[in-house]
Protein backbone atom coordinates (compact mmCIF):
# COMPACT_ATOMS: atom_id res chain seq x y z
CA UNK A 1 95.13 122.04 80.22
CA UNK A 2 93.04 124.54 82.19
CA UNK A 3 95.14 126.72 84.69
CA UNK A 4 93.31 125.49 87.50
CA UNK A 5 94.37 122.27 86.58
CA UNK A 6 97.97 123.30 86.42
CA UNK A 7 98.62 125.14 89.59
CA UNK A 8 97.02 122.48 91.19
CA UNK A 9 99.57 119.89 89.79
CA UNK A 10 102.57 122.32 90.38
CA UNK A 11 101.83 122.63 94.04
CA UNK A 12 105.56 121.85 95.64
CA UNK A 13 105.70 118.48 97.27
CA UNK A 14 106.57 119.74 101.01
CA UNK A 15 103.52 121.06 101.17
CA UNK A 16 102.05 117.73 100.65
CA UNK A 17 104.45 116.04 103.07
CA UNK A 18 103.64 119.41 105.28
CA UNK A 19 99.70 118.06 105.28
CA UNK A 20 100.19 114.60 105.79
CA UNK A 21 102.74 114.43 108.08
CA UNK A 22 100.60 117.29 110.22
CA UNK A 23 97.58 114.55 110.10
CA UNK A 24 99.56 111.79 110.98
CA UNK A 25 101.01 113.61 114.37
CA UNK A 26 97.17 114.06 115.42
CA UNK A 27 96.14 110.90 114.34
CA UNK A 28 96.41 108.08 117.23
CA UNK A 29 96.62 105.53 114.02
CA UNK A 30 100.72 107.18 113.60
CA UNK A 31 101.30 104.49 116.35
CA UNK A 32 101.17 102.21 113.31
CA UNK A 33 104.08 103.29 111.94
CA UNK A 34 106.05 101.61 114.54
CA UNK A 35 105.95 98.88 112.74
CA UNK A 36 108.06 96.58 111.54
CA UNK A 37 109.97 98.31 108.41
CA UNK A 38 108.14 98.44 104.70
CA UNK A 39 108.79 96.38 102.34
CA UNK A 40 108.38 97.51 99.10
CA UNK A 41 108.50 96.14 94.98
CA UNK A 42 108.14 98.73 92.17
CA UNK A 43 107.55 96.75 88.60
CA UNK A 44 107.58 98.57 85.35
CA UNK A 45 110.22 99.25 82.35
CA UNK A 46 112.23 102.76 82.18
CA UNK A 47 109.68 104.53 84.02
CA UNK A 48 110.22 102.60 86.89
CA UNK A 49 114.08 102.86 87.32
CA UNK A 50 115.03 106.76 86.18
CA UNK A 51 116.22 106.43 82.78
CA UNK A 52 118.84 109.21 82.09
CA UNK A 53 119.16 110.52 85.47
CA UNK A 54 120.79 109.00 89.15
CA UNK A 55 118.54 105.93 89.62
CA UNK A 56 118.47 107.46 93.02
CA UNK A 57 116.16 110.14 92.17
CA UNK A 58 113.71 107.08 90.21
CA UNK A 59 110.01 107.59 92.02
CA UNK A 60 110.57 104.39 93.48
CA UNK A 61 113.34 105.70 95.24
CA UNK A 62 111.97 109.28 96.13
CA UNK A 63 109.12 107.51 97.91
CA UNK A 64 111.04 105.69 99.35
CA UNK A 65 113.17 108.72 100.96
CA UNK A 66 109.81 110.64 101.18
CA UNK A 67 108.71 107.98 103.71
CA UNK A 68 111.40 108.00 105.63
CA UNK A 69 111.33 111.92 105.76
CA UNK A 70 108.09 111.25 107.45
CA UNK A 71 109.32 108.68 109.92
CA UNK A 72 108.19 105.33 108.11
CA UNK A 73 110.48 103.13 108.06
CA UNK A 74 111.92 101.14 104.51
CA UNK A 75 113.56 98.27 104.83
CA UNK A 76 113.66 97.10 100.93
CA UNK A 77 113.15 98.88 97.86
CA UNK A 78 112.99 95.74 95.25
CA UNK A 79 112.64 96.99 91.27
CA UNK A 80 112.18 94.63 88.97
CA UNK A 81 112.01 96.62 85.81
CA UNK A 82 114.62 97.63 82.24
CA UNK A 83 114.61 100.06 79.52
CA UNK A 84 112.50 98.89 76.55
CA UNK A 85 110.35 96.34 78.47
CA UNK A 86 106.44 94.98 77.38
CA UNK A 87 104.20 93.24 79.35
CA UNK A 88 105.87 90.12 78.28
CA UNK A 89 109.20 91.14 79.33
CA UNK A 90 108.47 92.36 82.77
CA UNK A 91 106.55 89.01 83.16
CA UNK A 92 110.39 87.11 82.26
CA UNK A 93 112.09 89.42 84.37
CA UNK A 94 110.16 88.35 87.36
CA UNK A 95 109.96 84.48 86.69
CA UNK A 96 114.44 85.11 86.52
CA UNK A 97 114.29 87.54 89.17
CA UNK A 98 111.70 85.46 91.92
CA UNK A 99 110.40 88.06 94.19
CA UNK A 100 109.45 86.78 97.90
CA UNK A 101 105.36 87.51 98.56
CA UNK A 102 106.14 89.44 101.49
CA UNK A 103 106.00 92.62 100.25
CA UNK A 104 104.02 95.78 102.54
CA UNK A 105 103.48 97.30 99.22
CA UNK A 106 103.79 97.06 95.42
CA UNK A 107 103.67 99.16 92.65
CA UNK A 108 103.04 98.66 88.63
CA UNK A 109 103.29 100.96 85.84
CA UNK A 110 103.83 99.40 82.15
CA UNK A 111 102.79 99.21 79.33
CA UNK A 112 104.50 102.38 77.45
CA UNK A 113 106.29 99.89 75.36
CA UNK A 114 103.53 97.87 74.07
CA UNK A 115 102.20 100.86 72.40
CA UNK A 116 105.53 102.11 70.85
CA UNK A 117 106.75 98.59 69.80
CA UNK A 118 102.92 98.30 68.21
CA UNK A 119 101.73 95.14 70.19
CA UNK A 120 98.28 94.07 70.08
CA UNK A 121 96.03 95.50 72.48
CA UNK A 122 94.73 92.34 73.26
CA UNK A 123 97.88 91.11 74.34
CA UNK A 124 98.26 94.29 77.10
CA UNK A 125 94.65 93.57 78.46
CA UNK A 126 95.97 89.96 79.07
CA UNK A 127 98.94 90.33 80.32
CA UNK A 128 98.81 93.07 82.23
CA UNK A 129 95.95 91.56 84.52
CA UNK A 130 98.27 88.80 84.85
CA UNK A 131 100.92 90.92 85.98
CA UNK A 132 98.38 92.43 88.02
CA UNK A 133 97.73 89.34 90.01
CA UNK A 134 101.45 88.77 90.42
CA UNK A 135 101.64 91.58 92.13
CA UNK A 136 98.72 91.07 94.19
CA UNK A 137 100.69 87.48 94.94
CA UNK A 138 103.48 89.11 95.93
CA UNK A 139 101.84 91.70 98.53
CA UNK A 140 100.39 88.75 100.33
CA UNK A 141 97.22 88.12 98.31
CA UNK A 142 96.63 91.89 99.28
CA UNK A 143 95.30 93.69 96.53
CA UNK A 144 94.59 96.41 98.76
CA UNK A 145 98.69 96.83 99.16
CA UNK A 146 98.99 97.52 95.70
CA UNK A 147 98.83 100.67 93.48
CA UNK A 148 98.98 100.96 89.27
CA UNK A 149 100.71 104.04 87.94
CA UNK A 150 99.45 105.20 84.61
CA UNK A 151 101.70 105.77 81.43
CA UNK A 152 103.19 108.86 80.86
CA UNK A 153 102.52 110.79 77.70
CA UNK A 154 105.58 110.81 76.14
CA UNK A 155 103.62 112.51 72.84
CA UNK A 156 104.23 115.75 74.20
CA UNK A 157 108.31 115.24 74.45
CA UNK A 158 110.91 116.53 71.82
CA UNK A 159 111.81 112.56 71.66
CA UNK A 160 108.29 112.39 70.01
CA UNK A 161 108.27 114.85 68.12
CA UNK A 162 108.24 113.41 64.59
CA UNK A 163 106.34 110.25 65.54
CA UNK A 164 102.35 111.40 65.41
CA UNK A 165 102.01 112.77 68.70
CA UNK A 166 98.42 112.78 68.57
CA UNK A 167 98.49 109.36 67.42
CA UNK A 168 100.90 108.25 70.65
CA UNK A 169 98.55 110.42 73.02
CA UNK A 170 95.61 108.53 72.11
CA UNK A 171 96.71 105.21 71.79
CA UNK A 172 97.98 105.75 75.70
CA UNK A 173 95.20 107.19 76.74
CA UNK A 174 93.64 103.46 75.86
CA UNK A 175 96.25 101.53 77.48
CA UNK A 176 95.43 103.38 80.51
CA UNK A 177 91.67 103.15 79.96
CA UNK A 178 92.44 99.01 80.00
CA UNK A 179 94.45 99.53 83.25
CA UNK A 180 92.12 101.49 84.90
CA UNK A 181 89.39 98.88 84.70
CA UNK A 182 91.34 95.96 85.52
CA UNK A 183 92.73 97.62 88.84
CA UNK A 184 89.10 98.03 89.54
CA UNK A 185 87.88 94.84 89.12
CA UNK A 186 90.43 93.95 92.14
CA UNK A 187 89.60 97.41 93.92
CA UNK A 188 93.18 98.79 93.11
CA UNK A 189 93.64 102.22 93.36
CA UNK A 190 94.84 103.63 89.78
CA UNK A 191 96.62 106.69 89.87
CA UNK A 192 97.08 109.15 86.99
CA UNK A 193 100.81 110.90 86.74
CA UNK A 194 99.50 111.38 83.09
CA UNK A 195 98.66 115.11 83.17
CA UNK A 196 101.45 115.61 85.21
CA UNK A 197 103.71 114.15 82.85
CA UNK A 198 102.10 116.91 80.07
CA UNK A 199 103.29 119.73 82.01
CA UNK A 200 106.73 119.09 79.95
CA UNK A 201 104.99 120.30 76.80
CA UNK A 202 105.67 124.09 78.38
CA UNK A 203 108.51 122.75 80.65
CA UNK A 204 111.41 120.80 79.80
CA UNK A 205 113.25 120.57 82.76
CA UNK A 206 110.66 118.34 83.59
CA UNK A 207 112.30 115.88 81.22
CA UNK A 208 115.95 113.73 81.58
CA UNK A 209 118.51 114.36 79.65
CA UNK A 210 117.03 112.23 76.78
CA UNK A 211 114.57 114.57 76.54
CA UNK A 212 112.31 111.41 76.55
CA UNK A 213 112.06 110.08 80.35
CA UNK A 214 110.79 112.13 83.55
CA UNK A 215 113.73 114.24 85.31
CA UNK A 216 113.85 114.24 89.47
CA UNK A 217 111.68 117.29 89.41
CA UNK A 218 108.98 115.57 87.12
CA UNK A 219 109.08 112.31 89.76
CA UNK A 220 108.86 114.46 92.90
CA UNK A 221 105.62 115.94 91.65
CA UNK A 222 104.45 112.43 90.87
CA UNK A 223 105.22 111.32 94.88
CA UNK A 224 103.11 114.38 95.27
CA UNK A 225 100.34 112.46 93.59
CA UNK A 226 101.13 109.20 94.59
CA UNK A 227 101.82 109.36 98.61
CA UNK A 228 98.18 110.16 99.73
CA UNK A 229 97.21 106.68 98.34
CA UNK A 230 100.50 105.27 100.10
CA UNK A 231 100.13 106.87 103.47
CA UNK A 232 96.69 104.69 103.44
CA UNK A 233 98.05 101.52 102.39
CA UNK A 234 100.56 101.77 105.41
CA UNK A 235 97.86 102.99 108.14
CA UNK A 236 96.03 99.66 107.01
C-alpha cells in the first residue's frame, strides 16, 4: 500500500466529525436533523457485532454514538447478525428475528464466511442480492437508505496466517467484486473498509484480542469511512 494511501486512511476520525459537523452548522439542510429520531438495522455475521471486544465499541454502535456526537438523534440500533454466519444464515436469522420496514437506515456486510466455509460462489451472488432486497424492504422500499460494507481481509491477520493468505485475499477480493455490482444495480452506495482493514498487517492493535476480528480503533477508522455516505442518507 502506497504511503499516500496510508496517511490518508490513518487520518483520526475527529477530524472527520470536525468537517462534517462544520458543514452541517452552515448548511440550512441541518434543520433536517430535527427530525424524528433514526432508526437504524446493521445485518452481517462477526463483523457486524464486535467479536472479541465490548459489543459497545461494534461499528454499528460507534456510528451510532458518532451521530449523536453530532446532534442526530438514534432511537434504535437493531443488529441482526452471529459469529460464523453465511448468507444463508443471516437470511434464517432474520425470517426468526422479523425486523419492522421502518427503518431510516440499514446496513449489510457478509459474506466473510462463505469464503472461509468454501461455499459456492454462486450461492453468495444469489443470496446476497436477496438479502440485498431485504434490506431495501426493510428501509421502506428505499434503496437509497441503505449502504453495503465490504469484507475485511482477514489474510493479512496472525489468525490467517497458515491458511494461504494470498489465496483468502483473492478469493475476497471476488466476493466483494459480486457485491459491488449488485449494490449498483439498485444504486447502493458500496463502501470499501477493505484497505483499511490491511493496515493490521503493520499494526496489530488494529486487531481484537483474537487477533482475527477488528479492535475499537480499527472500527473508528471505518466510521471515518463510512459517515460521509451516512450524513447523506440522513439529509435526504
Amino acid at each position: 500500500m502506497n504511503t499516500f494511501l496510508k496517511t490518508t486512511l490513518l487520518l483520526p476520525l475527529f477530524l472527520t466529525l470536525f468537517l462534517i459537523s462544520a458543514n452541517c452548522q452552515t448548511n440550512k439542510e441541518n434543520q433536517k436533523y430535527e427530525k424524528e429520531p433514526i432508526r437504524y438495522l446493521a445485518l452481517g455475521d462477526s463483523y457486524t457485532i464486535g467479536t472479541a471486544i465490548n459489543p459497545e465499541n461494534s461499528y454499528p454502535y460507534q456510528l451510532a454514538d458518532t451521530l449523536r456526537m453530532m446532534g442526530i438523534s438514534v432511537d434504535t440500533t437493531q443488529i441482526i447478525a452471529t459469529n460464523g454466519w453465511t448468507t444463508t444464515d443471516l437470511k434464517n436469522g432474520i425470517q426468526e428475528a422479523d425486523p419492522s420496514s421502518g427503518f431510516d437506515m440499514v446496513s449489510l456486510l457478509i459474506g466473510v464466511n462463505n469464503q472461509y466455509q468454501g461455499k459456492e460462489i454462486e450461492l453468495y451472488k444469489a443470496e446476497f442480492r436477496e438479502l440485498l432486497e431485504q434490506a431495501i424492504g426493510f428501509a421502506g422500499g428505499k434503496a437509497d437508505r441503505v449502504i453495503v460494507i465490504s469484507i475485511p481481509n482477514y489474510g493479512v491477520t496472525p489468525f490467517a496466517a497458515s491458511r494461504n493468505p494470498e489465496k483468502i485475499g483473492t478469493e475476497l477480493i471476488e466476493y466483494d467484486r459480486i457485491a459491488k455490482e449488485i449494490s449498483g444495480e439498485y444504486d447502493i452506495p458500496f463502501i470499501n473498509i477493505t484497505p483499511i482493514s490491511e493496515l493490521a498487517t503493520d499494526d496489530l492493535s488494529l486487531l481484537a484480542s483474537d487477533e482475527l476480528h477488528p479492535s475499537a480503533k480499527m472500527y473508528s477508522m471505518w466510521i471515518g469511512e463510512i459517515l460521509p455516505t451516512v450524513t447523506k442518507i440522513i439529509e435526504q
